[in-house]
Protein backbone atom coordinates (compact mmCIF):
# COMPACT_ATOMS: atom_id res chain seq x y z
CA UNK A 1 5.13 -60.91 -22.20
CA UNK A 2 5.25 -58.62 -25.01
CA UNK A 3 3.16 -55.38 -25.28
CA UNK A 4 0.62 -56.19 -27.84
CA UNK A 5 -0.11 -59.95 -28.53
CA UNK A 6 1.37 -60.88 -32.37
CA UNK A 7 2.34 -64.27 -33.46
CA UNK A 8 5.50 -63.93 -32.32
CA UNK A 9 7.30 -62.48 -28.69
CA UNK A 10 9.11 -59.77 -29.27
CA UNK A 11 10.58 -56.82 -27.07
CA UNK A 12 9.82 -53.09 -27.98
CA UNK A 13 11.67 -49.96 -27.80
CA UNK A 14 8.89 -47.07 -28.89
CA UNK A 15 9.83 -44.73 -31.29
CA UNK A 16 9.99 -40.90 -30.17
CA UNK A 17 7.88 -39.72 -33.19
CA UNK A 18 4.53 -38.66 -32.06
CA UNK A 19 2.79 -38.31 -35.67
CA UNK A 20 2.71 -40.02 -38.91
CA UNK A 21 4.08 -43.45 -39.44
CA UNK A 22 7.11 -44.93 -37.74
CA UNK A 23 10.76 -46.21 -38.74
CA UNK A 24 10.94 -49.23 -37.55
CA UNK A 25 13.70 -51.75 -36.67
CA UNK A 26 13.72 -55.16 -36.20
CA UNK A 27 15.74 -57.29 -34.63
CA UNK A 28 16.95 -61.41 -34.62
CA UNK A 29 19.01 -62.81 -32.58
CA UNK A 30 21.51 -66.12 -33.08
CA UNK A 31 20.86 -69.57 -32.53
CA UNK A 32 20.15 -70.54 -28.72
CA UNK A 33 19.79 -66.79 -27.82
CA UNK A 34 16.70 -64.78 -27.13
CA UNK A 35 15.02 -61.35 -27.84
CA UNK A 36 17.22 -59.94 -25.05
CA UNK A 37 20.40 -59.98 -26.62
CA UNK A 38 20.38 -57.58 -29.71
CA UNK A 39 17.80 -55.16 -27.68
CA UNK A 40 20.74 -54.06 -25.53
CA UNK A 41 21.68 -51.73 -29.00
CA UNK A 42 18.94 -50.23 -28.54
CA UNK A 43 18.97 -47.17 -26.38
CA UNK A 44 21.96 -46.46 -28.46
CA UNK A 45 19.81 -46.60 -31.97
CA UNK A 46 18.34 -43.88 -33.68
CA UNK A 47 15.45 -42.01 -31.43
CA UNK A 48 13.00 -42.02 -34.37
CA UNK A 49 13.19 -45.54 -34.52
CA UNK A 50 10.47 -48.09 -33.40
CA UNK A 51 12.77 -50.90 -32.52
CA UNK A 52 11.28 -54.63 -32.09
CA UNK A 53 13.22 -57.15 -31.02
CA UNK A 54 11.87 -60.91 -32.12
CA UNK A 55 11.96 -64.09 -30.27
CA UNK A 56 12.87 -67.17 -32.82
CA UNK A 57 9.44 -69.39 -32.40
CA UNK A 58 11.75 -73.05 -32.05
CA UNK A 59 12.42 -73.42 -27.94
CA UNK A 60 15.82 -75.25 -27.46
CA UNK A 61 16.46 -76.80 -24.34
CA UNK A 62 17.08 -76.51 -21.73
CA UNK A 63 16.64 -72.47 -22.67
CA UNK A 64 16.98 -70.38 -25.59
CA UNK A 65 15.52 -70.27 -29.14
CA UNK A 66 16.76 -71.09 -32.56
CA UNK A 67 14.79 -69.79 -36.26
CA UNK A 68 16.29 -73.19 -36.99
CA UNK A 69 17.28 -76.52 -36.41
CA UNK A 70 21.06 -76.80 -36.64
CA UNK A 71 22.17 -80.86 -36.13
CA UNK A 72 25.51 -81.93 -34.94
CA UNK A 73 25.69 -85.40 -36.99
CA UNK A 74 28.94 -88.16 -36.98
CA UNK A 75 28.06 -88.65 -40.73
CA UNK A 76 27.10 -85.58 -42.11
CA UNK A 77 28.60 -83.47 -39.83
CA UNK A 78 26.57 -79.98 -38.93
CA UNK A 79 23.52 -79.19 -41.13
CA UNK A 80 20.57 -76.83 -41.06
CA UNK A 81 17.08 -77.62 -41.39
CA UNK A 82 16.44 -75.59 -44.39
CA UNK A 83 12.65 -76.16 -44.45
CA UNK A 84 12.20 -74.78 -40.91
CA UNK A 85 14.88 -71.96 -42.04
CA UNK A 86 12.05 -71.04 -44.56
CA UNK A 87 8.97 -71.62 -42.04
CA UNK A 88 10.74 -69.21 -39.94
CA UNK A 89 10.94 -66.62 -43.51
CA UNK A 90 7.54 -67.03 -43.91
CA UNK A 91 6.69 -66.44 -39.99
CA UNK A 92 8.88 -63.15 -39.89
CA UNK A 93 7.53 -61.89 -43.03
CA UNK A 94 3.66 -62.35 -41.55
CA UNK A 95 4.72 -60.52 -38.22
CA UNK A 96 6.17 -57.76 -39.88
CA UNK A 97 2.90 -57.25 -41.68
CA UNK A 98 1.78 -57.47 -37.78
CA UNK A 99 3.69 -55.03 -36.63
CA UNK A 100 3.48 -52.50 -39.13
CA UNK A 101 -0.02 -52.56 -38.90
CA UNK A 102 -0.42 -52.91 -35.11
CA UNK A 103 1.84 -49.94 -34.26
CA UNK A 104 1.12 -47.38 -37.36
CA UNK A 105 5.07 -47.96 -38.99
CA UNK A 106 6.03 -46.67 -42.08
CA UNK A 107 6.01 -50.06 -44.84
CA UNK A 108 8.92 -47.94 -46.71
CA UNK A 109 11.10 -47.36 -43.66
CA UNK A 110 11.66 -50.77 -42.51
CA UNK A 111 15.43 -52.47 -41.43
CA UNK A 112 16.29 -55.75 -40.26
CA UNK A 113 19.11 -56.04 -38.30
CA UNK A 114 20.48 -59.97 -37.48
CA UNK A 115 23.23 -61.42 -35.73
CA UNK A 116 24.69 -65.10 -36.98
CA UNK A 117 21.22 -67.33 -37.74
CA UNK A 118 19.13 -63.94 -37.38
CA UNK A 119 21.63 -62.80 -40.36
CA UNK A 120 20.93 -65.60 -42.38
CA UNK A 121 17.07 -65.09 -41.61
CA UNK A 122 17.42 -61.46 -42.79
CA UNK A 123 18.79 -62.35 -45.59
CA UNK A 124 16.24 -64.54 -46.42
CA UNK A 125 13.59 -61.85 -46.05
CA UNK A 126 15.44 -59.25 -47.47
CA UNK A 127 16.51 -60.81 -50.81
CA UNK A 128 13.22 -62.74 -51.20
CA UNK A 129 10.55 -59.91 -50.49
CA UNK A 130 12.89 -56.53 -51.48
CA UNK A 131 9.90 -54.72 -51.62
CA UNK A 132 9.45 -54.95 -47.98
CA UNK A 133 12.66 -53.96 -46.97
CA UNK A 134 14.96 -50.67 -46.86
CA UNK A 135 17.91 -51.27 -45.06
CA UNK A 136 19.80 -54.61 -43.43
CA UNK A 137 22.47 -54.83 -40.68
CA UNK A 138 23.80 -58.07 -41.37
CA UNK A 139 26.13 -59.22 -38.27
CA UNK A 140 28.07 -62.18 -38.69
CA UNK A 141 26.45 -64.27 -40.91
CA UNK A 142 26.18 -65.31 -44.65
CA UNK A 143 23.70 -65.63 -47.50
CA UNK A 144 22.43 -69.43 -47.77
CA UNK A 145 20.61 -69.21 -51.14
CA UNK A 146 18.57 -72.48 -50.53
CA UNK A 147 15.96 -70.62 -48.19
CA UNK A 148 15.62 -67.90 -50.54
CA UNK A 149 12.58 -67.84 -52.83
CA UNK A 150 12.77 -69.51 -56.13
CA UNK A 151 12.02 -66.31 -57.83
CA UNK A 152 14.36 -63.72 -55.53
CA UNK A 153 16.61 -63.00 -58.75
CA UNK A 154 13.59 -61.86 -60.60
CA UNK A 155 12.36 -59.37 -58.52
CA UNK A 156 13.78 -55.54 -57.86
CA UNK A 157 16.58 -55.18 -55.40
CA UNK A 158 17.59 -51.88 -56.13
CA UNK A 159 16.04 -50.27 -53.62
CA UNK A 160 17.82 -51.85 -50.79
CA UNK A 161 21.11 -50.97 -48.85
CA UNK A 162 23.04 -53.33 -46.77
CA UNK A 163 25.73 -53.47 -44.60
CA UNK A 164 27.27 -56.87 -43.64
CA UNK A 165 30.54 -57.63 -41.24
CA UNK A 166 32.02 -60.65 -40.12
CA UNK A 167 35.07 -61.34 -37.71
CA UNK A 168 38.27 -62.35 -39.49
CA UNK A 169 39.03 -65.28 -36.87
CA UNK A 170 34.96 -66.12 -36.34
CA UNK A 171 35.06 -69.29 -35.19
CA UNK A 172 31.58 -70.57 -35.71
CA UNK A 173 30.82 -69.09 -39.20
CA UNK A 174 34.00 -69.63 -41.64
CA UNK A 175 34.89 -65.30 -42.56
CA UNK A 176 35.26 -67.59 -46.59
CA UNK A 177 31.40 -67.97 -46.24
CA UNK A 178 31.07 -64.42 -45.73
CA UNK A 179 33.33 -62.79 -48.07
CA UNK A 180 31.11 -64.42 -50.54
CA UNK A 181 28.78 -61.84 -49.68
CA UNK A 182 29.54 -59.10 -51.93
CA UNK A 183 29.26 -61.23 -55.76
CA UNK A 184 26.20 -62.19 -54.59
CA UNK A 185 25.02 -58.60 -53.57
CA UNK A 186 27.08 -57.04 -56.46
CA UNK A 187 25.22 -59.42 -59.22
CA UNK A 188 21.51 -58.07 -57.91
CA UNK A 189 22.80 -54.49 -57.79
CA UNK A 190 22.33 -54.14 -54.20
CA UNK A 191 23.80 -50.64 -52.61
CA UNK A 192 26.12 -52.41 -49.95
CA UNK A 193 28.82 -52.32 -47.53
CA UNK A 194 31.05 -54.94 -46.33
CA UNK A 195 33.28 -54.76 -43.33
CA UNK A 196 36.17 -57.12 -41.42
CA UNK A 197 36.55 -56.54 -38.15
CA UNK A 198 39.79 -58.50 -36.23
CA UNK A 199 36.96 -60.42 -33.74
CA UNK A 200 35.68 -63.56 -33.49
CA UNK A 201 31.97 -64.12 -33.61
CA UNK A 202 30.74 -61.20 -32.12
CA UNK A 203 30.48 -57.24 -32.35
CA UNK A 204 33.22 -55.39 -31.01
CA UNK A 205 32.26 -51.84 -30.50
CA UNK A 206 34.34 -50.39 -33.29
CA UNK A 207 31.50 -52.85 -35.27
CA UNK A 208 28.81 -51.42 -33.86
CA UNK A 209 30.22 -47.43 -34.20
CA UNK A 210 30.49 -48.14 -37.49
CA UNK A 211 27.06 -49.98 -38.49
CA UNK A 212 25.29 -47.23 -36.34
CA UNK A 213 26.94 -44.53 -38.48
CA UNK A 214 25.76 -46.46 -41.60
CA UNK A 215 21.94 -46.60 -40.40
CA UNK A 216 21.74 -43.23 -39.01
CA UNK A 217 22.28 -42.62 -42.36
CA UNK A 218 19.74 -44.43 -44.49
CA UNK A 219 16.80 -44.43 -41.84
C-alpha cells in the first residue's frame, strides 16, 4: 500500500531535506510494468530528492498496469487508445497537485522521469502544463502530439529542460519516431538533450550515468 492514500499507488523514496519544500521526482513506468520497476534508480538519485514512483491506474491481466490501452488488431494493426492516454494526463496532473501538497514539495522543482508509455505520458504533461514542470527524463519513448492539449503551442515552454534517449536497435518503439524528438522540442524552444545509446529498449547503464549527470545538474 502506499504511504499516504492519493488517487493513485505510488512508491516513495523520502527526500533527505529536513526544511523548506522538497525536489521532487516522479516516476512512470512502461506498459504492463508496475511502480517497482523505475524505483530501483532510486537509491542512486539525487539525496535531496523526494522520489515517487506511480502505478498506471489501467490493471492488465493477468498482472501489470498500462496508462493506456495499446490493441494488437489484424486490420489496423497496433493502436493506442488516445482518449485513455489523455484520462491518464489528466489523472497524473491531479496527483501531482496531490503530492505536492501532501508532502510539502517545492511546485518549481518538479521532474518527471518515464520509460516507453510513461515517456509518452510525460510528455504529455510536460508539453501541455509547462508551468508545472522543470525537468524531464524521457527514456525510450516519443512525443505523440494527439494527447497533448489543443493549446500546448501557446503556452511558455521556456522554462523547461529535457533530456530524451532511445536505443538505436529498440525494437518496440521505431529509434525514426524518436529522432523526431528534437524539431519538435527545437520549434517550442525547449533547453534539451538528445542521446543514442547502441541498446534495444531499455537503459543500459552508460544511459543511466549519463541522464543522472544531466539531473544532478538541473535539480
Amino acid at each position: 500500500m502506499s504511504p499516504t492514500p492519493l488517487s493513485l499507488e505510488y512508491l516513495l523514496r523520502p527526500s533527505t531535506l529536513t526544511s523548506g519544500k522538497k525536489p521532487a521526482l516522479f516516476m512512470f513506468h512502461g506498459y504492463g510494468s508496475n511502480e517497482e520497476d523505475l524505483f530501483s534508480f532510486a537509491s542512486e538519485l539525487p539525496e535531496e530528492l523526494e522520489v515517487i514512483s506511480v502505478r498506471a491506474p489501467y490493471d492488465l491481466d493477468p498482472f501489470g498496469h498500462a496508462w493506456y490501452a495499446i490493441n494488437f488488431d489484424a486490420e489496423y494493426g497496433k493502436w493506442s487508445d488516445d482518449e485513455q492516454a489523455k484520462e491518464s494526463r489528466d489523472k497524473i496532473v491531479t496527483f501531482m497537485d496531490e503530492a505536492i501538497s501532501a508532502f510539502d514539495l517545492d511546485e518549481e522543482n518538479i521532474t518527471l522521469l518515464g520509460f516507453s508509455q510513461g515517456t509518452i505520458l510525460s510528455y504529455a504533461v510536460a508539453l501541455s502544463f509547462p508551468e508545472k514542470v522543470k525537468n524531464v527524463v524521457a527514456l525510450s519513448g516519443y512525443i505523440n502530439e494527439r494527447i497533448l492539449r489543443e493549446d500546448y503551442s501557446k503556452k511558455d515552454h521556456t522554462k523547461l529542460h529535457i533530456y530524451a534517449s532511445h536505443g538505436q536497435v529498440d525494437q518496440v518503439i521505431p529509434l525514426e519516431w524518436a529522432q523526431k524528438i528534437p524539431d519538435f522540442l527545437q520549434k517550442l524552444k525547449i533547453d534539451f538533450t538528445y542521446e543514442e545509446f547502441p541498446i534495444g529498449h531499455g537503459v543500459s547503464q552508460q544511459n543511466f550515468y549519463s541522464f543522472r549527470k544531466w539531473l544532478v545538474e538541473r535539480v
